[in-house]
Protein backbone atom coordinates (compact mmCIF):
# COMPACT_ATOMS: atom_id res chain seq x y z
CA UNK A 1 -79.22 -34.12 104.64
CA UNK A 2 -77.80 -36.68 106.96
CA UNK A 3 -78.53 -36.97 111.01
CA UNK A 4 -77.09 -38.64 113.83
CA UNK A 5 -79.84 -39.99 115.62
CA UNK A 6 -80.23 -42.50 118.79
CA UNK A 7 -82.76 -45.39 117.25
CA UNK A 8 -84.60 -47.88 119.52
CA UNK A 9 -84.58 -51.07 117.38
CA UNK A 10 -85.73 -53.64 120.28
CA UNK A 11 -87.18 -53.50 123.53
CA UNK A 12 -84.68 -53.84 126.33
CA UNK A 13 -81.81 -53.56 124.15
CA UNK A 14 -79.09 -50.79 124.55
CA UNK A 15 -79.74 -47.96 121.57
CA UNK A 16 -77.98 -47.00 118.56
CA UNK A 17 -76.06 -44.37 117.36
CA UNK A 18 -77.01 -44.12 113.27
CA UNK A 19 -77.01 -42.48 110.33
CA UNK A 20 -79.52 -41.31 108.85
CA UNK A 21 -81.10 -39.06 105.70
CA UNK A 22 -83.65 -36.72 106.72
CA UNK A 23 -86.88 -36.55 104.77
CA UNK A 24 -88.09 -32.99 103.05
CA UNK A 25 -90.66 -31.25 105.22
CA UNK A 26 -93.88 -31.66 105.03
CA UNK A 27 -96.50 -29.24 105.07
CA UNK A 28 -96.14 -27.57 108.41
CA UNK A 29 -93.14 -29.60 109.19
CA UNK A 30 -89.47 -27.79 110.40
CA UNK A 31 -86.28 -28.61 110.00
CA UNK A 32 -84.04 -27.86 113.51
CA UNK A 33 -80.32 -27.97 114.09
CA UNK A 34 -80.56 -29.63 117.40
CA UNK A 35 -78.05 -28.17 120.22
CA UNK A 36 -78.84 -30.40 123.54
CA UNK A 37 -81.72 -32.63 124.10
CA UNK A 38 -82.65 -33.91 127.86
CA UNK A 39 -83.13 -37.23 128.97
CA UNK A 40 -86.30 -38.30 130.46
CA UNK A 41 -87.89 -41.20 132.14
CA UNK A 42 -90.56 -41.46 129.96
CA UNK A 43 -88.01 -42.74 127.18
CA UNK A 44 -86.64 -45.00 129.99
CA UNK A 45 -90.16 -46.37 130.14
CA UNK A 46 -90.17 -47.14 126.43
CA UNK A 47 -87.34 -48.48 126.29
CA UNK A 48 -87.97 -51.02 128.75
CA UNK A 49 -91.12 -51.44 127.49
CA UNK A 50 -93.01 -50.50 130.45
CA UNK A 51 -95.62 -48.24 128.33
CA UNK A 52 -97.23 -51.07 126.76
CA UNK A 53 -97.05 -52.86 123.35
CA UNK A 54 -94.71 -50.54 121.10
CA UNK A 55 -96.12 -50.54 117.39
CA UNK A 56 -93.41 -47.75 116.15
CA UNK A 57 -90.24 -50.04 115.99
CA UNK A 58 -88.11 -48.80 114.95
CA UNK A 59 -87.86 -45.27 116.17
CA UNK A 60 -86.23 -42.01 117.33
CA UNK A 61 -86.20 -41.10 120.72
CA UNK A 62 -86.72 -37.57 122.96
CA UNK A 63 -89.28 -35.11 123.62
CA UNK A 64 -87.55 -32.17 124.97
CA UNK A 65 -84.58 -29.97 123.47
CA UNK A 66 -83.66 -26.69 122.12
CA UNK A 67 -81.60 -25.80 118.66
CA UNK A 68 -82.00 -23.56 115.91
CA UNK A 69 -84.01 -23.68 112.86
CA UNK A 70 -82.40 -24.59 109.63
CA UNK A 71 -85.90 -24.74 107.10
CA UNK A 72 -89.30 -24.61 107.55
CA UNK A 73 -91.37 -26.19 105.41
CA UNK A 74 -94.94 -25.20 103.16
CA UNK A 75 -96.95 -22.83 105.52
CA UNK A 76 -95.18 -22.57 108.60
CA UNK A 77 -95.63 -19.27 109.94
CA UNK A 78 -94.80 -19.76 113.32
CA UNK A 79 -90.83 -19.66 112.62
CA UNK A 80 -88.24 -18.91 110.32
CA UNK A 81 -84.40 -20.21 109.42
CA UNK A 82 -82.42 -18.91 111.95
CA UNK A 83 -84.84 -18.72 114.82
CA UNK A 84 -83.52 -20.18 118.01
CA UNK A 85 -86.36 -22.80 119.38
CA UNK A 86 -87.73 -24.72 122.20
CA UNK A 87 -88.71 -28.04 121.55
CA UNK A 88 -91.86 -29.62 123.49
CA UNK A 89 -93.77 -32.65 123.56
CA UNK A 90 -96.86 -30.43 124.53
CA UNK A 91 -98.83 -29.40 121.76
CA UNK A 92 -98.46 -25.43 120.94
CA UNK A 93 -99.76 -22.98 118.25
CA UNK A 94 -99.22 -23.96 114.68
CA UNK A 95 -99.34 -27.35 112.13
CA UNK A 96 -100.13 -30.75 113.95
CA UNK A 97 -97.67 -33.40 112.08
CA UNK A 98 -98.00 -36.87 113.76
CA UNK A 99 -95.44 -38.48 112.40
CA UNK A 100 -92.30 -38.82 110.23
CA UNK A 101 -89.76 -41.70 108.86
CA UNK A 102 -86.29 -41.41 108.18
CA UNK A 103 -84.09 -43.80 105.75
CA UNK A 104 -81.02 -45.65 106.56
CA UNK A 105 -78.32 -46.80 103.93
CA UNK A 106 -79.90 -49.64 102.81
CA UNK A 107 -83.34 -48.00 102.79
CA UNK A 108 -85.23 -49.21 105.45
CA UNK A 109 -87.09 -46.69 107.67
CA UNK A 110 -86.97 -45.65 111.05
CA UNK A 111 -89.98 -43.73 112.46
CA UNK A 112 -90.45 -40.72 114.23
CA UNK A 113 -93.18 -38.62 116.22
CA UNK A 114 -94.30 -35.04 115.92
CA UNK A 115 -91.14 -34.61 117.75
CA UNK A 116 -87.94 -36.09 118.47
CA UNK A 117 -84.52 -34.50 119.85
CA UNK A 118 -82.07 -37.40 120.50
CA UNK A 119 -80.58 -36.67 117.04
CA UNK A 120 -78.33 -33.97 115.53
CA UNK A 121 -80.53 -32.63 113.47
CA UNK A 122 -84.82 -33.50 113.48
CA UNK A 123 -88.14 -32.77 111.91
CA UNK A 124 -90.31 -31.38 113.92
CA UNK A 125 -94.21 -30.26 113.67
CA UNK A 126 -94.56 -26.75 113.73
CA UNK A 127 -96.66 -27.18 116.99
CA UNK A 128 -93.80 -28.64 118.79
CA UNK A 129 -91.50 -25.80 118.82
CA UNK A 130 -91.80 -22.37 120.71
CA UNK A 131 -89.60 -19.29 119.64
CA UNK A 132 -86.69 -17.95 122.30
CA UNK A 133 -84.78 -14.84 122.47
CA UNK A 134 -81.41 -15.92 121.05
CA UNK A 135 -79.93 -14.18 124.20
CA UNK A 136 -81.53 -17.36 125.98
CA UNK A 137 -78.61 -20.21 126.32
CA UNK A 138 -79.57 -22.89 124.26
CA UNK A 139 -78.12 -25.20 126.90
CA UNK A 140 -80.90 -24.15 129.63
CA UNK A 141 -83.37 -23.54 127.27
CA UNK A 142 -83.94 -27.38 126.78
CA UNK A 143 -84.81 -27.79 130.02
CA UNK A 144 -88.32 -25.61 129.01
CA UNK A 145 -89.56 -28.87 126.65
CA UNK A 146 -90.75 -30.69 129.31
CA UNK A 147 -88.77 -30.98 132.91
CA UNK A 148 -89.15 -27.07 133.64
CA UNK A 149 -93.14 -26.83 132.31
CA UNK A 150 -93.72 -30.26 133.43
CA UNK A 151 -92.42 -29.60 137.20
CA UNK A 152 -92.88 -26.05 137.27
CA UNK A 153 -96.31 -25.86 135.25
CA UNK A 154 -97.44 -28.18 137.82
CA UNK A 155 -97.04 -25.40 140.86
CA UNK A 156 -98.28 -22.34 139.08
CA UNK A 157 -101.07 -23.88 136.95
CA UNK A 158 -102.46 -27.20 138.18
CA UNK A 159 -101.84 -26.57 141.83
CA UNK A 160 -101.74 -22.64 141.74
CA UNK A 161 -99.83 -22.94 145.40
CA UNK A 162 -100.24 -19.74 147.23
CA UNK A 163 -97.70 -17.87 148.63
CA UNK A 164 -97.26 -19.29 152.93
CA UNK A 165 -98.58 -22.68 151.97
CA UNK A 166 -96.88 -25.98 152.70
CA UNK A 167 -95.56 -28.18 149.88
CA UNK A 168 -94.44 -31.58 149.74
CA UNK A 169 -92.20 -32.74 146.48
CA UNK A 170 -92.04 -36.51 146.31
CA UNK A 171 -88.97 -37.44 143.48
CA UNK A 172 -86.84 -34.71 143.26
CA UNK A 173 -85.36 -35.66 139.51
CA UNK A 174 -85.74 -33.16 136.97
CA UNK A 175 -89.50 -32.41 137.49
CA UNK A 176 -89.28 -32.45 141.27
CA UNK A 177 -86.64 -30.50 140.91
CA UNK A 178 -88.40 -27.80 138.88
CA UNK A 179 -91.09 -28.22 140.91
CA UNK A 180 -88.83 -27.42 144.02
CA UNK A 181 -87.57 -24.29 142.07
CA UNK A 182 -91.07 -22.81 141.54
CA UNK A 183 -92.81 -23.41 144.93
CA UNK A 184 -89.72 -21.29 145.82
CA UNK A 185 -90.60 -18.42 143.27
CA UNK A 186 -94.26 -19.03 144.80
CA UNK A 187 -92.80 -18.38 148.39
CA UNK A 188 -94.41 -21.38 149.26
CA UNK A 189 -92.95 -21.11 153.36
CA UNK A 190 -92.49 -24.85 153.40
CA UNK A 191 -91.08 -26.80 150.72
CA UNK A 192 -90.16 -31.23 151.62
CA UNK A 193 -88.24 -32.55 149.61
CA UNK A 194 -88.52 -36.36 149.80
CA UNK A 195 -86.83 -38.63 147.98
CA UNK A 196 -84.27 -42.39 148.36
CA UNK A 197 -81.13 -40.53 146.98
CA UNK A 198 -79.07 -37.99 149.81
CA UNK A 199 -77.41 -36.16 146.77
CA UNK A 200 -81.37 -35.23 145.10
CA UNK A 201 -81.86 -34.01 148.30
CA UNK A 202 -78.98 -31.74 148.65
CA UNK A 203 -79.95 -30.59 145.40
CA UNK A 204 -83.07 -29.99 146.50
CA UNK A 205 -81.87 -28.20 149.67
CA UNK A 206 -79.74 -25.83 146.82
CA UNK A 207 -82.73 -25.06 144.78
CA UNK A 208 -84.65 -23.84 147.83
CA UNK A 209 -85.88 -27.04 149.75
CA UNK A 210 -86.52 -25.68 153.32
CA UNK A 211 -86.58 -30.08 154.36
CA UNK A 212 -84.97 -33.42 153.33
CA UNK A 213 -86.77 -36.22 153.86
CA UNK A 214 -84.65 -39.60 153.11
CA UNK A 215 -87.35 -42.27 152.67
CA UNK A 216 -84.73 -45.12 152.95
CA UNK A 217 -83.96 -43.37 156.39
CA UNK A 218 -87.36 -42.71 158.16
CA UNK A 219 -91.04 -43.54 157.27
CA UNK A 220 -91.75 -40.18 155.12
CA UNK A 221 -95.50 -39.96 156.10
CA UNK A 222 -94.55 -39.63 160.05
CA UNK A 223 -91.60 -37.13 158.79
CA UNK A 224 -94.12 -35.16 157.04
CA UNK A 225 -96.54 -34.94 160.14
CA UNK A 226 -93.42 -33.89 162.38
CA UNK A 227 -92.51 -31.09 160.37
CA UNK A 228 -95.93 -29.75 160.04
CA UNK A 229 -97.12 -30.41 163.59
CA UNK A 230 -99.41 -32.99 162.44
CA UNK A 231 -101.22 -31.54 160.01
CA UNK A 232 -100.40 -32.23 156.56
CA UNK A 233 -99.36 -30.87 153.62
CA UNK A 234 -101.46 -27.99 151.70
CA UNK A 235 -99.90 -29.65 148.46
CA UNK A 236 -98.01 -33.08 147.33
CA UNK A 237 -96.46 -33.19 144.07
CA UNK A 238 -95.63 -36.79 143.04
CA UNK A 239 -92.97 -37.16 140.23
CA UNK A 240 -91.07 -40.08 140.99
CA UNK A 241 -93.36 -41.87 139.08
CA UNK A 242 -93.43 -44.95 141.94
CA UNK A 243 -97.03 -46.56 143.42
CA UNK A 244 -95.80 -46.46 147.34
CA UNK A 245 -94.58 -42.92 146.55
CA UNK A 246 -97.87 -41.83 145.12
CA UNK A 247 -99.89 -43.60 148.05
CA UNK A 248 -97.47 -41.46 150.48
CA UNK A 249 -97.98 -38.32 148.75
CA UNK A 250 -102.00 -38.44 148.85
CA UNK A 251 -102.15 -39.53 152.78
CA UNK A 252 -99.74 -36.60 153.27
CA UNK A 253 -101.75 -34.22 152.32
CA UNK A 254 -103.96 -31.74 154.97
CA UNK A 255 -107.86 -32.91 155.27
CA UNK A 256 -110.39 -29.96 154.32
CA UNK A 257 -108.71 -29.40 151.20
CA UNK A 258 -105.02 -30.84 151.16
CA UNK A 259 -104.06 -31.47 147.28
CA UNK A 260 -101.80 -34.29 146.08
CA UNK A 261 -100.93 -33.83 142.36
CA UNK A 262 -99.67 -36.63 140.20
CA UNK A 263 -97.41 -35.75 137.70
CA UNK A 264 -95.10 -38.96 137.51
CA UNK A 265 -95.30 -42.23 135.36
CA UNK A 266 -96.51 -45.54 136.53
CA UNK A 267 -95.52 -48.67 134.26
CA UNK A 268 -98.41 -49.72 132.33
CA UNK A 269 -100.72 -51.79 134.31
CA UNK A 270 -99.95 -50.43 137.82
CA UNK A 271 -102.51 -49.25 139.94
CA UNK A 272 -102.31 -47.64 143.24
CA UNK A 273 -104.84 -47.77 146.44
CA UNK A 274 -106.06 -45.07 148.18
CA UNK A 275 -108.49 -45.05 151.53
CA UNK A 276 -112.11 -43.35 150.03
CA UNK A 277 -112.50 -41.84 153.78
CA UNK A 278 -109.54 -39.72 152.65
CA UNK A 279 -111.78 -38.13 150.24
CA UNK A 280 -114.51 -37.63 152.25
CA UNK A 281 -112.28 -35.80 154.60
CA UNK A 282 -111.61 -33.26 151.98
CA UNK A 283 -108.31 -34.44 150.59
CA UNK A 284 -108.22 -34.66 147.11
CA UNK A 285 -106.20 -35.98 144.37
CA UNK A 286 -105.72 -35.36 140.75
CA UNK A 287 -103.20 -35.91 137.88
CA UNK A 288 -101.71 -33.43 135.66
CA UNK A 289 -101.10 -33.43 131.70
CA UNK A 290 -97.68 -31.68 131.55
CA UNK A 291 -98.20 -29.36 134.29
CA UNK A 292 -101.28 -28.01 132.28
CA UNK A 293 -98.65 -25.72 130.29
CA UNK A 294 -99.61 -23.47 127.82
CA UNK A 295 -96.24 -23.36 126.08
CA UNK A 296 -96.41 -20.21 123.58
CA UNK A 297 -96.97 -18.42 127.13
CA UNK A 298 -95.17 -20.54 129.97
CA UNK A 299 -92.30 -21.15 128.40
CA UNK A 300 -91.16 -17.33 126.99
CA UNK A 301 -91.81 -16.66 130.63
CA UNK A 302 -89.53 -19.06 132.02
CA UNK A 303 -87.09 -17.88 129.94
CA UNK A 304 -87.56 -14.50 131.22
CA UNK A 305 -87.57 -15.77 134.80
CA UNK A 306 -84.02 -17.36 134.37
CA UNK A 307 -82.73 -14.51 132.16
CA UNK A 308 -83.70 -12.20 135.33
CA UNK A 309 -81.96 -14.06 137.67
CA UNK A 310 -84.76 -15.55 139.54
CA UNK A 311 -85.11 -19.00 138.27
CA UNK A 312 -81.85 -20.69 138.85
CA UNK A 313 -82.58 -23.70 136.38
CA UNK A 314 -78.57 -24.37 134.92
CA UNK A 315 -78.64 -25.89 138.62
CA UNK A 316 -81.08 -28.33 137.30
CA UNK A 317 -78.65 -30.00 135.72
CA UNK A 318 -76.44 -32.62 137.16
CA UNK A 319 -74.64 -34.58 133.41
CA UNK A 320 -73.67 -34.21 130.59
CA UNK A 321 -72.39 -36.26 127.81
CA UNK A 322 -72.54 -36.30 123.63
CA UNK A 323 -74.45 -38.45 121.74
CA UNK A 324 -72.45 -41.35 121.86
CA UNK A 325 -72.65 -41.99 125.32
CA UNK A 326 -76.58 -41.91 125.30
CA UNK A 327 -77.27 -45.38 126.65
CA UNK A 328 -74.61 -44.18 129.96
CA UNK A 329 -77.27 -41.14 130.48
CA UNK A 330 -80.06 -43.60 130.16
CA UNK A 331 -78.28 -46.04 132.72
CA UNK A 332 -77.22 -42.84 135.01
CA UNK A 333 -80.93 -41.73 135.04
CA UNK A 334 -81.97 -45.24 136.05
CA UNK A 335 -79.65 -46.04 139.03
CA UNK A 336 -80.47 -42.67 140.23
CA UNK A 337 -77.22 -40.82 139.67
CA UNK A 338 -78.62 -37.74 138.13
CA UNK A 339 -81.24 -34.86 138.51
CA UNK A 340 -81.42 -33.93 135.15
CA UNK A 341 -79.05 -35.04 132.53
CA UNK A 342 -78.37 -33.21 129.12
CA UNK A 343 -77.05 -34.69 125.85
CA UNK A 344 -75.00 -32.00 123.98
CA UNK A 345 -74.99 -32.56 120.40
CA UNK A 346 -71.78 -31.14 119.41
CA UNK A 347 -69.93 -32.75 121.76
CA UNK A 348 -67.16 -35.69 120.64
């Protein structure tokens, strides 16, 4: 079986588009038809090289994406040919398969993870996948590997905002997005949206945003204290992955118990500074590990929330393009030009 998979051969050079032979599956291993994948940051990191020495070169890309299974192999039990899947970077029920390697014409290898969805058609572990309803569009499904849970996981399991409180979303990408979307389904009474980019924060404002904050326009700490009379925020969600924006979203927070949540990336190497009288005032500050998801429950019930009509996700997404035109998304996602962008597999 052949694949069309986006390879990173070098760090810092553009990606390509090859051909490859997929291995038999392993033990535990599946075989998935792959209909869009999303495009992340976190393979915008690798790529540049801004994770740290990378030992896997060279290797498939993406961690989030939905499709449809076309063989499982010895003793998966978790799905079946034909199933319509999730695919997640967080582990799930079932097999744990680190790693596989595909060949190219002459041979050589090219690795891949437990999962990878930048490809027509992948191996995935059996712990990376989560069954859908095929009534679920495969198109917004692949948001649920990791912008949705991430973002969303993030509100109703790390932070568990109550409905009333006061929320502050710093990066309003995909995750901030999502985020945005579920301190809404929260009723969360005020929701900030801050971020550098006027058309995130219109999104935002779309996906239930009660305030913009432009921090190219106006110092976002003082707009925060405006709008909440100079209190605080209960909760700051940090997903731009940026040091000043993390620094911002912990001195926003509320003393006696304010919570700022960080859920974005810094490069390797970054640290940020934070005042320790902060914490002694009661404000506190954590990270997150993919929203704390627990996929074979969260994301079924996302799926459910968008098939009832109250999780508006397909407004998530801001691109599109096919395979081809992966290194565009990459460079889109970059300069800021997108919230979340999808690569559609089938497209020309």
């Amino acid at each position: 079986m052949k694949t069309l998979a986006a390879v990173l051969n070098k760090i810092g050079e553009p990606l390509t588009v090859e051909e490859l032979t997929v291995p038999q599956p392993k033990a535990g291993q599946v075989i998935v038809d792959i209909a869009y994948s999303g495009v992340c940051r976190t393979q915008l990191n690798e790529i540049h090289g801004s994770k740290g020495e990378d030992r896997y070169l060279p290797h498939t890309l993406g961690h989030e994406g939905a499709g449809v299974v076309r063989q499982v192999g010895p003793s998966v039990e978790k799905v079946k040919a034909g199933d319509h899947v999730v695919l997640t970077w967080i582990k799930a029920a079932g097999t744990d398969v680190a790693s596989s390697q595909y060949r190219r014409s002459d041979g050589s290898g090219v690795n891949s993870g437990a999962v990878s969805t930048l490809m027509t058609q992948t191996i995935a572990s059996e712990n990376r996948l989560v069954k859908i309803a095929p009534k679920m569009p495969l198109r917004e499904a692949s948001l649920l590997g990791c912008a949705v849970p991430t973002g969303a996981g993030t509100v109703f399991n790390t932070a568990k905002i109550a409905a009333g409180s006061s929320v502050a979303v710093f990066g309003v990408g995909g995750i901030g997005l999502s985020a945005v979307l579920a301190a809404k389904a929260a009723k969360a009474a005020v929701i900030i949206a801050v971020d550098i980019h006027q058309h995130k924060l219109s999104q935002a404002i779309a996906l239930g945003a009660t305030e913009a904050v432009n921090a190219n326009e106006q110092d976002a700490l003082s707009a925060i204290h405006s709008i909440t009379a100079g209190r605080g925020v209960d909760y700051a969600i940090e997903s731009a992955g940026v040091r000043q924006s993390m620094e911002t979203a912990f001195q926003s927070v509320c003393c006696h118990g304010g919570l700022c949540i960080l859920a974005g990336n810094l490069p390797s190497g970054q640290r940020i500074s934070i005042d320790p009288f902060d914490l002694i005032k009661g404000k506190r500050i954590i990270g997150t590990w993919g929203g704390e998801t627990q996929p074979d429950r969260d994301i079924p019930r996302y799926a459910d929330m968008y098939m009832s009509g109250g999780f508006d996700m397909q407004k998530l997404i801001t691109h599109e393009c096919g395979l081809n035109d992966v290194n565009r998304a990459f460079d889109d996602l970059e300069q800021g030009r997108a919230g979340r962008i999808l690569v559609d597999m089938t497209a020309k």
